[in-house]
C-alpha atoms as a PDB file:
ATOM      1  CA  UNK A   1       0.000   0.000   0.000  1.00  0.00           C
ATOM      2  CA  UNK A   2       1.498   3.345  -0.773  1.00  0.00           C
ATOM      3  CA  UNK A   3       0.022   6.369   0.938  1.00  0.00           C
ATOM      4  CA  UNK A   4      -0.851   9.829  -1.115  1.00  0.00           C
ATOM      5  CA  UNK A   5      -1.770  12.411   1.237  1.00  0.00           C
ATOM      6  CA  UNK A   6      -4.010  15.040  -0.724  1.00  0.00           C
ATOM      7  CA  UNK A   7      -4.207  18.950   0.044  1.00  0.00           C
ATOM      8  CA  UNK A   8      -7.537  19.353   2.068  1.00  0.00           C
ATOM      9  CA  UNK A   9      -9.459  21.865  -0.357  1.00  0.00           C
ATOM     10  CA  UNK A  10      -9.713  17.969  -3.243  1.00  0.00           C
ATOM     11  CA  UNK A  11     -12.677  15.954  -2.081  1.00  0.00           C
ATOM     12  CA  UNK A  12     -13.052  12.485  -4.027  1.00  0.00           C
ATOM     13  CA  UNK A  13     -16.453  12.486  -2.519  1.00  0.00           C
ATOM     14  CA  UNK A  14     -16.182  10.345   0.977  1.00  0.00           C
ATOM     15  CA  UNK A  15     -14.238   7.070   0.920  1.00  0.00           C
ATOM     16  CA  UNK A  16     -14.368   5.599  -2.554  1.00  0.00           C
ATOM     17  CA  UNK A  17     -12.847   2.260  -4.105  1.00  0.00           C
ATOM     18  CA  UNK A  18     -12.130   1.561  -8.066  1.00  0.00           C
ATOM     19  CA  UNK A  19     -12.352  -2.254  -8.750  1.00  0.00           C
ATOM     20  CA  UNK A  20     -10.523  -3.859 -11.431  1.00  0.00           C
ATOM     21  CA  UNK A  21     -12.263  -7.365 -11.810  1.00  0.00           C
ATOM     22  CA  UNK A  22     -10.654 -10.313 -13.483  1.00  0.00           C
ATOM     23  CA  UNK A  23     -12.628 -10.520 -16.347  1.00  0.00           C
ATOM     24  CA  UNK A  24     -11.202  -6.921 -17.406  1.00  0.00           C
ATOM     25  CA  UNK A  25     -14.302  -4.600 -16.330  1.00  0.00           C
ATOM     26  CA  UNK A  26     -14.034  -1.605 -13.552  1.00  0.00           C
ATOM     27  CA  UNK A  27     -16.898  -1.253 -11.252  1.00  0.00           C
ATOM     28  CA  UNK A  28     -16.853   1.816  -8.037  1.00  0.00           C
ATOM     29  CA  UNK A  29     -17.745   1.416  -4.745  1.00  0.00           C
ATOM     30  CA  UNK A  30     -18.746   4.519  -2.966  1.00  0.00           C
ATOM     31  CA  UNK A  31     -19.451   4.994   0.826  1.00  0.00           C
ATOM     32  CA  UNK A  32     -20.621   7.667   3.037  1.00  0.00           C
ATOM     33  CA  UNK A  33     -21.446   7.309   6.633  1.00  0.00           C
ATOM     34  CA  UNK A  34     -25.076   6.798   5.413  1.00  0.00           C
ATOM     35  CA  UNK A  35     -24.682   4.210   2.719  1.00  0.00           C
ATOM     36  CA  UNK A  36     -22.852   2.208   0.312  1.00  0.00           C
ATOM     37  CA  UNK A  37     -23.450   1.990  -3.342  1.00  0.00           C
ATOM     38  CA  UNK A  38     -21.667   0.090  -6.180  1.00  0.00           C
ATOM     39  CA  UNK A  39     -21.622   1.696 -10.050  1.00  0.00           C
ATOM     40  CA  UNK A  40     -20.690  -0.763 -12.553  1.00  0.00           C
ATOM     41  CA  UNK A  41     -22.290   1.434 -15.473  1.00  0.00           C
ATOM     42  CA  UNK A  42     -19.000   2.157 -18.106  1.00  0.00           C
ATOM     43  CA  UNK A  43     -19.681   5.758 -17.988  1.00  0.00           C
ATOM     44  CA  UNK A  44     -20.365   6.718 -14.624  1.00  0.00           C
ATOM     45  CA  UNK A  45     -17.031   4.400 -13.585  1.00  0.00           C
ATOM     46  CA  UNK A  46     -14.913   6.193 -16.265  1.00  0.00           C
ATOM     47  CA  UNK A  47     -15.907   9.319 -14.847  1.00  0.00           C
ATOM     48  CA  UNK A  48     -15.161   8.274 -11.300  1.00  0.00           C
ATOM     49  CA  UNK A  49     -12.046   7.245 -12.587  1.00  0.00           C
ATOM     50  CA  UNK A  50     -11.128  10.668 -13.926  1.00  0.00           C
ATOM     51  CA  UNK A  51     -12.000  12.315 -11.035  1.00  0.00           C
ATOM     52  CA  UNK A  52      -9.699   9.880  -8.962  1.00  0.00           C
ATOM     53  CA  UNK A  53      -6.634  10.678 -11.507  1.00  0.00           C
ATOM     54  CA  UNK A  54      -6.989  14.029 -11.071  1.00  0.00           C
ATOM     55  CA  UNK A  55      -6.941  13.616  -7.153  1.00  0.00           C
ATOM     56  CA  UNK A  56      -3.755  11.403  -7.656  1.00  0.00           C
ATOM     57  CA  UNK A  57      -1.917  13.900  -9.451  1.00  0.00           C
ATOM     58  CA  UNK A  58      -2.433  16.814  -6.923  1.00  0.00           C
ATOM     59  CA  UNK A  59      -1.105  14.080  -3.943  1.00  0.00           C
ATOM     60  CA  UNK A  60       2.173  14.373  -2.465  1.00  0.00           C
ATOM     61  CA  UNK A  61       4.063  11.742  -4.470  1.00  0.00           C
ATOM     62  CA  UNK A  62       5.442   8.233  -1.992  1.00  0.00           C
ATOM     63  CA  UNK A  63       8.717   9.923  -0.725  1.00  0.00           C
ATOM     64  CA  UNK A  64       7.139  13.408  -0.320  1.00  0.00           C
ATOM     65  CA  UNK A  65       4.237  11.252   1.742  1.00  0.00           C
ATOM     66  CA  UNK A  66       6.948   9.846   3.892  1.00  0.00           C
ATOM     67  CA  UNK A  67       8.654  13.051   4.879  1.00  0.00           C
ATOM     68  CA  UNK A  68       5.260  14.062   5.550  1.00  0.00           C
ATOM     69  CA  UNK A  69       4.508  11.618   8.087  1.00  0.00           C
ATOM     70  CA  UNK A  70       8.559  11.409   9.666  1.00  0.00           C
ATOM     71  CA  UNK A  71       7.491  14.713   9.957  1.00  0.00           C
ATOM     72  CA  UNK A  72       4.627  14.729  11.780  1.00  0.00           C
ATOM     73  CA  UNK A  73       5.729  11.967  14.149  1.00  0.00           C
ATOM     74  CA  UNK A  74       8.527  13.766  14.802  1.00  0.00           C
ATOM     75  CA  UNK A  75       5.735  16.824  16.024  1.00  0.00           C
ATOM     76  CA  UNK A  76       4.055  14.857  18.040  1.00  0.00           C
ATOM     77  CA  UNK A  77       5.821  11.947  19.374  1.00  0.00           C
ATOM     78  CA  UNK A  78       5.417  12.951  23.214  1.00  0.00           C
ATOM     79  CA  UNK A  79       2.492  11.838  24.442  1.00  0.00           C
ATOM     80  CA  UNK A  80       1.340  12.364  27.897  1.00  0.00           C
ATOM     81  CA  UNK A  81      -1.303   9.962  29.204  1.00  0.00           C
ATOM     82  CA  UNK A  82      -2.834  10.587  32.870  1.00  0.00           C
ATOM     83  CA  UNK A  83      -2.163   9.443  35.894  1.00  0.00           C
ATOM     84  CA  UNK A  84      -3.356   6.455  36.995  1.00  0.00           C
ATOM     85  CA  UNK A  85      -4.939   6.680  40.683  1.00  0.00           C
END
């Protein structure tokens, strides 16, 4: 898995999969905290699709993602947790 953190302002519409099914056709699952619905019509999936590859090429590419998160540890690696009584 390879992480791709995206600037906050790009929305790919709530948590969304692409499927690439063995007998060669693309289907999209999309979820929101209210439901889950799968398109499997050629259009609608090729325009999901677009929409993802344009998300993908504003991300932070894998090494830039990495420094992002050494980063970020590195802000926040105290933790303080309270005491037990």
């Amino acid at each position: 898995m390879t992480n791709h953190p995206v600037p906050r302002c790009r929305n790919f519409g709530g948590h969304s999969k692409l499927l690439w099914l063995p007998n060669g056709r693309t289907v999209a699952y999309l979820e929101s905290s209210w439901y889950g619905q799968i398109v499997e019509e050629t259009e609608e999936v090729e325009h999901l699709r677009l929409s993802y590859d344009r998300l993908r090429d504003s991300a932070l590419s894998a090494s830039e993602s990495l420094g992002l998160l050494r980063s970020m540890l590195e802000d926040h690696t105290s933790c303080t947790t309270p005491e037990q009584t």
